[in-house]
ModelCIF file with pLDDT and N, C-alpha, C, O atoms, coordinates in Angstrom:
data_MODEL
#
_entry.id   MODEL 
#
_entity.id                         1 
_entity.type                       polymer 
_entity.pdbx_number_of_molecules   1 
#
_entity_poly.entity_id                      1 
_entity_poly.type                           'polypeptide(L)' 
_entity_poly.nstd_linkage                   no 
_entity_poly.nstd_monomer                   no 
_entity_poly.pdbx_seq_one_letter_code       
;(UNK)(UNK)(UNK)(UNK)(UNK)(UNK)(UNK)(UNK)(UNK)(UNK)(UNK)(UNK)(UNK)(UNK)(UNK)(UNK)
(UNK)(UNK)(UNK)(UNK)(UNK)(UNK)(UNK)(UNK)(UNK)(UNK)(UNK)(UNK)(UNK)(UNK)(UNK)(UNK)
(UNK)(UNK)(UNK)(UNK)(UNK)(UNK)(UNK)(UNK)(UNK)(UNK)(UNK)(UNK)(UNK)
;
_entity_poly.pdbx_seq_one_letter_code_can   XXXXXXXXXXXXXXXXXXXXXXXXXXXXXXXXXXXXXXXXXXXXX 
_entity_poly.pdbx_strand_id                 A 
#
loop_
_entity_poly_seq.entity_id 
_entity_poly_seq.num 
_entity_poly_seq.mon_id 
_entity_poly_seq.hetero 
1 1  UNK n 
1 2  UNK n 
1 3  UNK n 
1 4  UNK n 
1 5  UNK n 
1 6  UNK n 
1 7  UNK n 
1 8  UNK n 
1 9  UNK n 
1 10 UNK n 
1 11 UNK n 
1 12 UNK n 
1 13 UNK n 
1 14 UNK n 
1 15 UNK n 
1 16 UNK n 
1 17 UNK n 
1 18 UNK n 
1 19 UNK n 
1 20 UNK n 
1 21 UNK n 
1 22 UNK n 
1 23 UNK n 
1 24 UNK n 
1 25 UNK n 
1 26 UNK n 
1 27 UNK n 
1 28 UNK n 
1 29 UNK n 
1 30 UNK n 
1 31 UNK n 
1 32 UNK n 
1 33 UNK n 
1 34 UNK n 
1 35 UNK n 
1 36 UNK n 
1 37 UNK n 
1 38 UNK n 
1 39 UNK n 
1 40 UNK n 
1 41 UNK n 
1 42 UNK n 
1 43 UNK n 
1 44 UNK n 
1 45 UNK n 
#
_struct_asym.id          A 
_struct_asym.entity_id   1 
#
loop_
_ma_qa_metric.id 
_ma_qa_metric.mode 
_ma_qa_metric.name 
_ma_qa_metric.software_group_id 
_ma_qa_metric.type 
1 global pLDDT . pLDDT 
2 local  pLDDT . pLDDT 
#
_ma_qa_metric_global.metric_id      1 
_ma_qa_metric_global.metric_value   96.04 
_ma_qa_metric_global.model_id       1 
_ma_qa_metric_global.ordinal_id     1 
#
loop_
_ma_qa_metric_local.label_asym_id 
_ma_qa_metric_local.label_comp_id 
_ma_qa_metric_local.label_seq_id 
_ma_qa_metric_local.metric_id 
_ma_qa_metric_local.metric_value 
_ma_qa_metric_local.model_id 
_ma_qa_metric_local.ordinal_id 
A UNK 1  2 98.00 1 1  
A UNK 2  2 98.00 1 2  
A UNK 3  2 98.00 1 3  
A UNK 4  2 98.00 1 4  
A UNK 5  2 98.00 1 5  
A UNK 6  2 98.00 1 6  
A UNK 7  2 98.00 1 7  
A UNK 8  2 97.00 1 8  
A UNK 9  2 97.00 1 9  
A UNK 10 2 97.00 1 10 
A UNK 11 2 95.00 1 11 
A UNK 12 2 95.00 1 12 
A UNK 13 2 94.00 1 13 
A UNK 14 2 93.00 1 14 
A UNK 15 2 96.00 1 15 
A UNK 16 2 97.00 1 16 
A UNK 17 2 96.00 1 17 
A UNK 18 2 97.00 1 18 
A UNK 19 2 97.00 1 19 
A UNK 20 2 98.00 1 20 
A UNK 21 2 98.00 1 21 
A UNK 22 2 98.00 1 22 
A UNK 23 2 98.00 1 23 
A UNK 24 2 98.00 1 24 
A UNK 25 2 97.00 1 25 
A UNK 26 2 98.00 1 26 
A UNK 27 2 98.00 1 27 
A UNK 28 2 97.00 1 28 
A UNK 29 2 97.00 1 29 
A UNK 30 2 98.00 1 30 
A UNK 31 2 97.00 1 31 
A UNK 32 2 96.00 1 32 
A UNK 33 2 95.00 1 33 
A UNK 34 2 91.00 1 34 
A UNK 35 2 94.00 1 35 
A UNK 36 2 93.00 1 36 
A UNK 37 2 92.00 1 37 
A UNK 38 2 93.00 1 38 
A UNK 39 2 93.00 1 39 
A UNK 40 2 93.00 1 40 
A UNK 41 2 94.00 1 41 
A UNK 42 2 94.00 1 42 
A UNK 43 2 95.00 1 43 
A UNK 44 2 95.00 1 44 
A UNK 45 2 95.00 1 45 
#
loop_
_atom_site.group_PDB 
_atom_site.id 
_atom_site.type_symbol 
_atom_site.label_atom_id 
_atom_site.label_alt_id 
_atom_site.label_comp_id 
_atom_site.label_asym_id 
_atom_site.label_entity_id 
_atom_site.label_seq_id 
_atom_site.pdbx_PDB_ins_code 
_atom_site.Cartn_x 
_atom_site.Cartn_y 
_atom_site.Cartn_z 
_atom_site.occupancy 
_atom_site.B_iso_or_equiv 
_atom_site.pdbx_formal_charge 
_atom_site.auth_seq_id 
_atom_site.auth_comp_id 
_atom_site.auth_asym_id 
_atom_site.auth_atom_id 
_atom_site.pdbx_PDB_model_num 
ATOM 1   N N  . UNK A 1 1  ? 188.940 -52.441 161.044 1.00 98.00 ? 1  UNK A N  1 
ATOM 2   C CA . UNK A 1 1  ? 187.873 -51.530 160.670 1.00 98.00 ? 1  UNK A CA 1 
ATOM 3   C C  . UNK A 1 1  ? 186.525 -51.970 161.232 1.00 98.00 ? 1  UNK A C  1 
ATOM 4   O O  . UNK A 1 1  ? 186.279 -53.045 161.780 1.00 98.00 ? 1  UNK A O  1 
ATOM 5   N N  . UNK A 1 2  ? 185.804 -51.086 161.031 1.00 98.00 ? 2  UNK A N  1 
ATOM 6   C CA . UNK A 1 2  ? 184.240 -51.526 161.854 1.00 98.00 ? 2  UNK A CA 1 
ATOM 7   C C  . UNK A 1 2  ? 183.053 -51.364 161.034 1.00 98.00 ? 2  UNK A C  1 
ATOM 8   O O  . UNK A 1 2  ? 182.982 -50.142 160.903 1.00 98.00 ? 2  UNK A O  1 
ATOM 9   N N  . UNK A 1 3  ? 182.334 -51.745 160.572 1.00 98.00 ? 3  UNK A N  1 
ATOM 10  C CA . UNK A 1 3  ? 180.817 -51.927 160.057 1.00 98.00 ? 3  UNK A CA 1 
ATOM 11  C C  . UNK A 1 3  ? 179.959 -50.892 161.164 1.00 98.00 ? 3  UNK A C  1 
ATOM 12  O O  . UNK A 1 3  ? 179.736 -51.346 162.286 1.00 98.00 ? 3  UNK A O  1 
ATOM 13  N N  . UNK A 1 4  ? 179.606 -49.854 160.907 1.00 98.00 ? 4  UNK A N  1 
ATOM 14  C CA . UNK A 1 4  ? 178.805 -49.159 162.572 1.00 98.00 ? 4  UNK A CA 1 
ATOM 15  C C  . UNK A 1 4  ? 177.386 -48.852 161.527 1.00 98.00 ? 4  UNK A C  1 
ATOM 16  O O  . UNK A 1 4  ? 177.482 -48.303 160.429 1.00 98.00 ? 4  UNK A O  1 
ATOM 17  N N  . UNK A 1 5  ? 175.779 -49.449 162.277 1.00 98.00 ? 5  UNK A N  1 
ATOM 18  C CA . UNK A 1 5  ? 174.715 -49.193 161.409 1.00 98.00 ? 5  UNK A CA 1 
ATOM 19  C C  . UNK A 1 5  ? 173.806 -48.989 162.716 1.00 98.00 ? 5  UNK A C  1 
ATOM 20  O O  . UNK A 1 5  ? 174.015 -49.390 163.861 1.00 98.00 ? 5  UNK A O  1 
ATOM 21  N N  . UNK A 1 6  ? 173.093 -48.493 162.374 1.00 98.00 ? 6  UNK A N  1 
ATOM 22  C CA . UNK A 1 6  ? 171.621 -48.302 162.893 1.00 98.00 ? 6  UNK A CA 1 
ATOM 23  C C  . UNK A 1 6  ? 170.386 -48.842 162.088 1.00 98.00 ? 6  UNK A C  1 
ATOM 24  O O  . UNK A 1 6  ? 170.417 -48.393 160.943 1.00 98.00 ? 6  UNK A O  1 
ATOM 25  N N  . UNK A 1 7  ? 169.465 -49.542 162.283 1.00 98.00 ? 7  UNK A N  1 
ATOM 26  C CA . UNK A 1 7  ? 168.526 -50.288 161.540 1.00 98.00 ? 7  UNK A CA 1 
ATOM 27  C C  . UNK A 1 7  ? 167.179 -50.302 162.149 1.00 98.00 ? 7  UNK A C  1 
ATOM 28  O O  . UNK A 1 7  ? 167.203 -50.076 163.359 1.00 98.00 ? 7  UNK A O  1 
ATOM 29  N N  . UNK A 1 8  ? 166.128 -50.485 161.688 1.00 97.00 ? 8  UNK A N  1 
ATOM 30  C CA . UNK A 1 8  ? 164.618 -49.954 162.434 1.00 97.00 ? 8  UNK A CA 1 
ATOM 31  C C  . UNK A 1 8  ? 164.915 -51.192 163.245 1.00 97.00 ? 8  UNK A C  1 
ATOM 32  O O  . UNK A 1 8  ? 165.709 -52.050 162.862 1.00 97.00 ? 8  UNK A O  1 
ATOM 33  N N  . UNK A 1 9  ? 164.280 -51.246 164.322 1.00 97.00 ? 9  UNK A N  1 
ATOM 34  C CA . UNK A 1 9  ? 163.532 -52.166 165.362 1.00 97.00 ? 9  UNK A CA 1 
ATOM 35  C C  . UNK A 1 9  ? 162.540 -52.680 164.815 1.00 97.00 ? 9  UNK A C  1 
ATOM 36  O O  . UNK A 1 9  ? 162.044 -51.909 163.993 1.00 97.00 ? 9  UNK A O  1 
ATOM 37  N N  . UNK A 1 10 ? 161.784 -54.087 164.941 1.00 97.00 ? 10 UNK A N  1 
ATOM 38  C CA . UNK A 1 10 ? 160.486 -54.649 163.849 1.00 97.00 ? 10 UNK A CA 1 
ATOM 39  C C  . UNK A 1 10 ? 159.381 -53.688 164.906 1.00 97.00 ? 10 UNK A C  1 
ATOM 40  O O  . UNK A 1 10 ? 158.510 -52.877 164.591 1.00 97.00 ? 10 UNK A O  1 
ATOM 41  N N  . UNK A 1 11 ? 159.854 -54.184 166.293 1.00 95.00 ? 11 UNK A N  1 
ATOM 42  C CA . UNK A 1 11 ? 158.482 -53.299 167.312 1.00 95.00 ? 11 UNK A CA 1 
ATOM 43  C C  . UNK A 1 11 ? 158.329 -51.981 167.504 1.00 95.00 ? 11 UNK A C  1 
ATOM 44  O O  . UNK A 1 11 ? 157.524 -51.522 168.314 1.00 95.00 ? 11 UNK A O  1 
ATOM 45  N N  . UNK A 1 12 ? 159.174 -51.204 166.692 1.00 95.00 ? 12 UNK A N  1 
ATOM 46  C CA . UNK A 1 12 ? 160.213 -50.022 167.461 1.00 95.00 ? 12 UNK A CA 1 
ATOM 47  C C  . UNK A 1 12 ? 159.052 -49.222 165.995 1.00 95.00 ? 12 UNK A C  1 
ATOM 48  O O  . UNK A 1 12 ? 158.656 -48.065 166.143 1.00 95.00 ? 12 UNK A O  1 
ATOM 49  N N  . UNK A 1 13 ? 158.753 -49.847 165.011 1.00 94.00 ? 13 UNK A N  1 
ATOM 50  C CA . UNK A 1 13 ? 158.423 -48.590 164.097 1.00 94.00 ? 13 UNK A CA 1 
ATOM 51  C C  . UNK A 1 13 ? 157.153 -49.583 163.594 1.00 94.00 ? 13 UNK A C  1 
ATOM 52  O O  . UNK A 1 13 ? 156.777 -50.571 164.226 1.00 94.00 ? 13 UNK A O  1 
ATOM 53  N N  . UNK A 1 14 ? 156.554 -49.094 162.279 1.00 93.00 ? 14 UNK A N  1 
ATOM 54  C CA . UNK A 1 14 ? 155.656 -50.177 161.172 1.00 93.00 ? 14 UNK A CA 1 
ATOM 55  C C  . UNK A 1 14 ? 156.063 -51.297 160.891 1.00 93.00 ? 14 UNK A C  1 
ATOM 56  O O  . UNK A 1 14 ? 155.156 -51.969 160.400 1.00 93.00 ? 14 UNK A O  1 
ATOM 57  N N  . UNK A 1 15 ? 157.147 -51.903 160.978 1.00 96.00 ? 15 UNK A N  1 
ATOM 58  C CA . UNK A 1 15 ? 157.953 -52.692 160.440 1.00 96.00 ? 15 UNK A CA 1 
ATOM 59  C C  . UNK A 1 15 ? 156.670 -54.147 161.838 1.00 96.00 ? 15 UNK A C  1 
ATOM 60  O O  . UNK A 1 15 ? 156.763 -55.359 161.647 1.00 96.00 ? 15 UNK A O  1 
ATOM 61  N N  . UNK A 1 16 ? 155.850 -53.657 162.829 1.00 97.00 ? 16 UNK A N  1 
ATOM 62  C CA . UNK A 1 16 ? 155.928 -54.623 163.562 1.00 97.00 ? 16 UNK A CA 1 
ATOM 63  C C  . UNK A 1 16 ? 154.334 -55.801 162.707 1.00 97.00 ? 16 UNK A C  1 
ATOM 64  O O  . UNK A 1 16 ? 153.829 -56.756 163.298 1.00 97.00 ? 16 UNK A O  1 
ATOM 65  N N  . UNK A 1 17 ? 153.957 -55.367 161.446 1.00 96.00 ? 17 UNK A N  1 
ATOM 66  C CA . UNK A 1 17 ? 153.004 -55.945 160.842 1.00 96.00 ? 17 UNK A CA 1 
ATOM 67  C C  . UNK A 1 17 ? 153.615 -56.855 160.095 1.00 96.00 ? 17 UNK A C  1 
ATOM 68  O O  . UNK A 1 17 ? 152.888 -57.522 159.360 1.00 96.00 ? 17 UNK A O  1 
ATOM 69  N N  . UNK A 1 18 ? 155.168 -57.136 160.080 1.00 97.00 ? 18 UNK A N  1 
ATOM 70  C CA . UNK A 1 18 ? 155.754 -58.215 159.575 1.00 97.00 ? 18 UNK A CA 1 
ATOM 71  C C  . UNK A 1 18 ? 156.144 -59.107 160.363 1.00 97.00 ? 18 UNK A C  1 
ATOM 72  O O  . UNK A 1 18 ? 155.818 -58.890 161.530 1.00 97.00 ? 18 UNK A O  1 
ATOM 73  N N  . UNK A 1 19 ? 156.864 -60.271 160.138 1.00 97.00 ? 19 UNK A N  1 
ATOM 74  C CA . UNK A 1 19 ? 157.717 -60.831 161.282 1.00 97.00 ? 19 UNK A CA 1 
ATOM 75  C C  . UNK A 1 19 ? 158.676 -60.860 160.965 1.00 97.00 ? 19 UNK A C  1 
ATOM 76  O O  . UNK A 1 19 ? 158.923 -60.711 159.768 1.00 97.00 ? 19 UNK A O  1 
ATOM 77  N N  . UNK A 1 20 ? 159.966 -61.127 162.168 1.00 98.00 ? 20 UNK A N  1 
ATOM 78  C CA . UNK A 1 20 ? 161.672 -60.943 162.073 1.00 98.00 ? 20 UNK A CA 1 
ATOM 79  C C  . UNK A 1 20 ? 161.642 -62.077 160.943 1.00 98.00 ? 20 UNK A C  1 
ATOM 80  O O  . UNK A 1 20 ? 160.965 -63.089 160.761 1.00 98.00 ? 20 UNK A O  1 
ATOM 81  N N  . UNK A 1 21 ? 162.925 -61.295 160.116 1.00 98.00 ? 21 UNK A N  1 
ATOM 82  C CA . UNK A 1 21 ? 163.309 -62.001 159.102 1.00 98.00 ? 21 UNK A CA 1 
ATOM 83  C C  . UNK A 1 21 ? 164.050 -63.697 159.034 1.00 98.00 ? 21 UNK A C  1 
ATOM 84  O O  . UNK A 1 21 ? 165.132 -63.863 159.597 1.00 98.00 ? 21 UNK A O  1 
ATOM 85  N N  . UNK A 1 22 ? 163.666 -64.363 158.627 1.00 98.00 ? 22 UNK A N  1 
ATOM 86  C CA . UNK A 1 22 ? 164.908 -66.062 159.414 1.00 98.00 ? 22 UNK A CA 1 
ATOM 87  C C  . UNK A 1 22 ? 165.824 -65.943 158.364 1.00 98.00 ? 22 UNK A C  1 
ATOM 88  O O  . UNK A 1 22 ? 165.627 -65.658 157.183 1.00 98.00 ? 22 UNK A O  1 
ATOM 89  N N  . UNK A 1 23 ? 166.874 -66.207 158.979 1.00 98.00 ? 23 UNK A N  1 
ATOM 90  C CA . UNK A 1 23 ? 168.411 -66.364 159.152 1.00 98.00 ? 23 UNK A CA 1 
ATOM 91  C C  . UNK A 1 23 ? 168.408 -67.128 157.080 1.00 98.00 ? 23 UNK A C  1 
ATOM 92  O O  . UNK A 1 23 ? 168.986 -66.801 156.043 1.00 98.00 ? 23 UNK A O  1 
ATOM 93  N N  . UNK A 1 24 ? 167.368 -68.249 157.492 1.00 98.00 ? 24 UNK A N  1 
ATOM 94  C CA . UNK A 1 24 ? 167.380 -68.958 156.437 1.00 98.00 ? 24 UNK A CA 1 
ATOM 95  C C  . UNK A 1 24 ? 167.683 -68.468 154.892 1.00 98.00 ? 24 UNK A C  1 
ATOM 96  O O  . UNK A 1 24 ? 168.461 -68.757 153.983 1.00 98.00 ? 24 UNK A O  1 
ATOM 97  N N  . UNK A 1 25 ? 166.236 -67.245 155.225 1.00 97.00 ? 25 UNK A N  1 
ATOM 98  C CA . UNK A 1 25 ? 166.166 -66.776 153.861 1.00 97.00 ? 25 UNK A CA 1 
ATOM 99  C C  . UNK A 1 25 ? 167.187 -65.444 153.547 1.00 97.00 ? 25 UNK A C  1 
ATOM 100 O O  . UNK A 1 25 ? 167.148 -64.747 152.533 1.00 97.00 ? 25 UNK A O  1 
ATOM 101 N N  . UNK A 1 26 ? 168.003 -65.310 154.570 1.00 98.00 ? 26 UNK A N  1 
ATOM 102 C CA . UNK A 1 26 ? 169.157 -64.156 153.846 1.00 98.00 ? 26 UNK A CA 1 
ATOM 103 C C  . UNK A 1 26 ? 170.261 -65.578 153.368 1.00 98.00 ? 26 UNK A C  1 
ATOM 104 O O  . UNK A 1 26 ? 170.611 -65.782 152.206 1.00 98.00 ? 26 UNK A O  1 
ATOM 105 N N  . UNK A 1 27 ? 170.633 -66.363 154.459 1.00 98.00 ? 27 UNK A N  1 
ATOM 106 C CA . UNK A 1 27 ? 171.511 -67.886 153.647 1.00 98.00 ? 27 UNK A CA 1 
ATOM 107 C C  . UNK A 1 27 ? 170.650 -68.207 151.985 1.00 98.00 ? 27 UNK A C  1 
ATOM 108 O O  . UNK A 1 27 ? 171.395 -68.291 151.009 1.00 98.00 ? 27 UNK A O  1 
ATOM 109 N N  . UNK A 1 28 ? 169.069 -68.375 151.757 1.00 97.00 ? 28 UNK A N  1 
ATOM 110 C CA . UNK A 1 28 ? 169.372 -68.418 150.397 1.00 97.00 ? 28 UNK A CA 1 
ATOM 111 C C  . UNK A 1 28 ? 169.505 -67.366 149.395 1.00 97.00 ? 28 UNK A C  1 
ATOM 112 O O  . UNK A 1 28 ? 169.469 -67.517 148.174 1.00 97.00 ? 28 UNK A O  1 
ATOM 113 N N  . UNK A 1 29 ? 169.678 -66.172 150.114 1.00 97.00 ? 29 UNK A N  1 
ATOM 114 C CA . UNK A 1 29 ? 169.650 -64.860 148.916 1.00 97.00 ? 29 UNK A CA 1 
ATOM 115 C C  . UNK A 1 29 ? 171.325 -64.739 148.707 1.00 97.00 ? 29 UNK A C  1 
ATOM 116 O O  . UNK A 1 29 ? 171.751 -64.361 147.616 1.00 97.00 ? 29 UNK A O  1 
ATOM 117 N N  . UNK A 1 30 ? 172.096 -65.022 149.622 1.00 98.00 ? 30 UNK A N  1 
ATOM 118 C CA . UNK A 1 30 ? 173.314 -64.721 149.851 1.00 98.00 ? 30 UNK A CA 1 
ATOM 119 C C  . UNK A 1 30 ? 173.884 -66.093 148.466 1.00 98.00 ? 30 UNK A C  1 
ATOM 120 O O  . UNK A 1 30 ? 174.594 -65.738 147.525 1.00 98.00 ? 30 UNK A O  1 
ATOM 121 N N  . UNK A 1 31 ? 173.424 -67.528 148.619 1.00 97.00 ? 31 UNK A N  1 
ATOM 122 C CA . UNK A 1 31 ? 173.570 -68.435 147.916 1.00 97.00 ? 31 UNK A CA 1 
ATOM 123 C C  . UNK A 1 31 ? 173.410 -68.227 146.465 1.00 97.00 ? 31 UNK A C  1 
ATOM 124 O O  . UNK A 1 31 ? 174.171 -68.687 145.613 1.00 97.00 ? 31 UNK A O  1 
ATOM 125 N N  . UNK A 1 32 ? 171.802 -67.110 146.124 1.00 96.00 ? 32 UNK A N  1 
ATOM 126 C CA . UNK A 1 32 ? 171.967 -66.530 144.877 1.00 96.00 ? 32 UNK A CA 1 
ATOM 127 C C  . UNK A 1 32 ? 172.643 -66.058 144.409 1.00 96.00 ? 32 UNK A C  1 
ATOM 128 O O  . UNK A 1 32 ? 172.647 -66.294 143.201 1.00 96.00 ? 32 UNK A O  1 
ATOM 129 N N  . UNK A 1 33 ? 173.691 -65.088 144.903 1.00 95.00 ? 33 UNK A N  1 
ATOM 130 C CA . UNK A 1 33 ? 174.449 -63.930 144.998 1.00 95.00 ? 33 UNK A CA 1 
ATOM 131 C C  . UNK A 1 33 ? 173.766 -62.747 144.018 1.00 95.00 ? 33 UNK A C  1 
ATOM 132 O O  . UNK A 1 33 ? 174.253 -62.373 142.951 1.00 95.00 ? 33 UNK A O  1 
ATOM 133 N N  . UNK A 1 34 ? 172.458 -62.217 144.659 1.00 91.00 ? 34 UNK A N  1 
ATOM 134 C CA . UNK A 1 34 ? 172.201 -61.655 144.161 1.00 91.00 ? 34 UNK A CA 1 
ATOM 135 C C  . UNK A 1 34 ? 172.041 -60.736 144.483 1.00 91.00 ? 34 UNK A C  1 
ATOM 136 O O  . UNK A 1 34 ? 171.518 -60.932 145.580 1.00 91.00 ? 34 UNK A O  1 
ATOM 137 N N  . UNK A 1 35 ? 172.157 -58.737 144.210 1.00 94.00 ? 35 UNK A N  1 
ATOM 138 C CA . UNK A 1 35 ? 171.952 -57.649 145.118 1.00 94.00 ? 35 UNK A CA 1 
ATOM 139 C C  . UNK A 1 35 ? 170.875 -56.817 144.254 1.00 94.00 ? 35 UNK A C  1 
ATOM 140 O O  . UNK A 1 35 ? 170.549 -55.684 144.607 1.00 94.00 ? 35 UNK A O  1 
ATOM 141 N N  . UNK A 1 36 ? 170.312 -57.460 143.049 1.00 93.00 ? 36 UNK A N  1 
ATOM 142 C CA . UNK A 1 36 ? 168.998 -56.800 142.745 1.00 93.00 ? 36 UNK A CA 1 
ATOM 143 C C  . UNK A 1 36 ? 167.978 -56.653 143.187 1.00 93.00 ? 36 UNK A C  1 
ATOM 144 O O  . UNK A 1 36 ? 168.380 -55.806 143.985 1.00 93.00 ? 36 UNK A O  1 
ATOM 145 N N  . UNK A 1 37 ? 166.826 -56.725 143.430 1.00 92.00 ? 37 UNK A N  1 
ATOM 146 C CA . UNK A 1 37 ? 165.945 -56.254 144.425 1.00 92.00 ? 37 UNK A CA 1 
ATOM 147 C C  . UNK A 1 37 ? 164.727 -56.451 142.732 1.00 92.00 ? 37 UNK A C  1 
ATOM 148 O O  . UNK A 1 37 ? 164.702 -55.797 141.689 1.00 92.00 ? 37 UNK A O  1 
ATOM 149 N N  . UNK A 1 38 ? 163.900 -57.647 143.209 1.00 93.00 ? 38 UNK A N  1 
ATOM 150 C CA . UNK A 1 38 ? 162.855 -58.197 142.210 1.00 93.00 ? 38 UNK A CA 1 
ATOM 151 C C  . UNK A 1 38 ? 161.418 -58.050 143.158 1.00 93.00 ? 38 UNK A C  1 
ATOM 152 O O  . UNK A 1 38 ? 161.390 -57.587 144.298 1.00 93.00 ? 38 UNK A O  1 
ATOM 153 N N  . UNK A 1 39 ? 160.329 -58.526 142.442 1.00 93.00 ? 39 UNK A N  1 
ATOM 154 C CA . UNK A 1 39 ? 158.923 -58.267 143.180 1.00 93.00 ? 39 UNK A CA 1 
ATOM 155 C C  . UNK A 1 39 ? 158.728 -59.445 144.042 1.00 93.00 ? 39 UNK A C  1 
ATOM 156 O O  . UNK A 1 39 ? 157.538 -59.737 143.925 1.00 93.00 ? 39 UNK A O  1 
ATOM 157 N N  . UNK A 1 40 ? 159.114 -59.997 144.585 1.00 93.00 ? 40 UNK A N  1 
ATOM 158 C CA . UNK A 1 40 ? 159.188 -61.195 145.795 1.00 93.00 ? 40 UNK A CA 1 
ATOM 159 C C  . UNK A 1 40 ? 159.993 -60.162 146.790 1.00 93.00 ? 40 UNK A C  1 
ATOM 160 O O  . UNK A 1 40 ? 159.533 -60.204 147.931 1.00 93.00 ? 40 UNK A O  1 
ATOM 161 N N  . UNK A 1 41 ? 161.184 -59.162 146.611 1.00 94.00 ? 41 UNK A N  1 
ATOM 162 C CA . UNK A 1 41 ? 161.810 -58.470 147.710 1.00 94.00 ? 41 UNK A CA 1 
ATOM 163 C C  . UNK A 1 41 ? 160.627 -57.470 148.444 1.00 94.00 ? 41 UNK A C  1 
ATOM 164 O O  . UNK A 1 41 ? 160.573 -57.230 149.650 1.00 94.00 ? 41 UNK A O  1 
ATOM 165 N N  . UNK A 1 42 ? 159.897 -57.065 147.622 1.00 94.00 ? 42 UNK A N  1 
ATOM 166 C CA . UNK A 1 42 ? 158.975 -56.044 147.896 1.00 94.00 ? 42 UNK A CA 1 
ATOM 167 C C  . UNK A 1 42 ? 157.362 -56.532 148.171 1.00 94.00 ? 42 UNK A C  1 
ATOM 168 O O  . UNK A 1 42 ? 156.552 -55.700 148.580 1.00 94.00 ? 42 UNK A O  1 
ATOM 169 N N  . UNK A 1 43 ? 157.019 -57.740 147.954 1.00 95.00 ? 43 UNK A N  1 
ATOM 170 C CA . UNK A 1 43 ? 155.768 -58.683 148.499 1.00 95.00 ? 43 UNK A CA 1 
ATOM 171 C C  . UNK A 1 43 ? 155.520 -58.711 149.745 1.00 95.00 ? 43 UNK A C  1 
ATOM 172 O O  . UNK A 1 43 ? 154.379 -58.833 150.191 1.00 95.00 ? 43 UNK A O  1 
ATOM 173 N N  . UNK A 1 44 ? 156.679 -58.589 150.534 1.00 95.00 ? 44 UNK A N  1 
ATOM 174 C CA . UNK A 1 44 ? 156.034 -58.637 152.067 1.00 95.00 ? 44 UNK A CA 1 
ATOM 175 C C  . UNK A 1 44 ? 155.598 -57.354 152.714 1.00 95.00 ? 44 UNK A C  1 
ATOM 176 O O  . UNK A 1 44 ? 154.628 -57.204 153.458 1.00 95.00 ? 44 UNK A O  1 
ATOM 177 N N  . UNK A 1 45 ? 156.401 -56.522 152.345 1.00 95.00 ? 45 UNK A N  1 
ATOM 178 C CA . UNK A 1 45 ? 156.560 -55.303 152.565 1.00 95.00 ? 45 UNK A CA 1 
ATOM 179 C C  . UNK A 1 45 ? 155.368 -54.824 152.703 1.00 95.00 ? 45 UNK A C  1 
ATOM 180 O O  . UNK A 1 45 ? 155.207 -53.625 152.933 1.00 95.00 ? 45 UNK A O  1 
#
């Protein structure tokens, strides 16, 4: 089976007033196991 996504570009839309996300911090969200979405998910934004 296949995973098929489309996802913004950081340069491609608004997204370019952030920077690319590091690897790191999805390894410690993944370590939380958490899929709620708290006010640190939405701070950078």
């Amino acid at each position: 089976g296949k995973i098929v996504k489309i996802i913004p570009y950081i340069a491609g839309c608004g997204d370019y007033r952030n920077r690319p996300t590091a690897l790191s911090w999805w390894l410690e969200e993944y370590r939380k196991g958490r899929f709620k979405e708290t006010l640190e998910h939405h701070e950078p934004y």
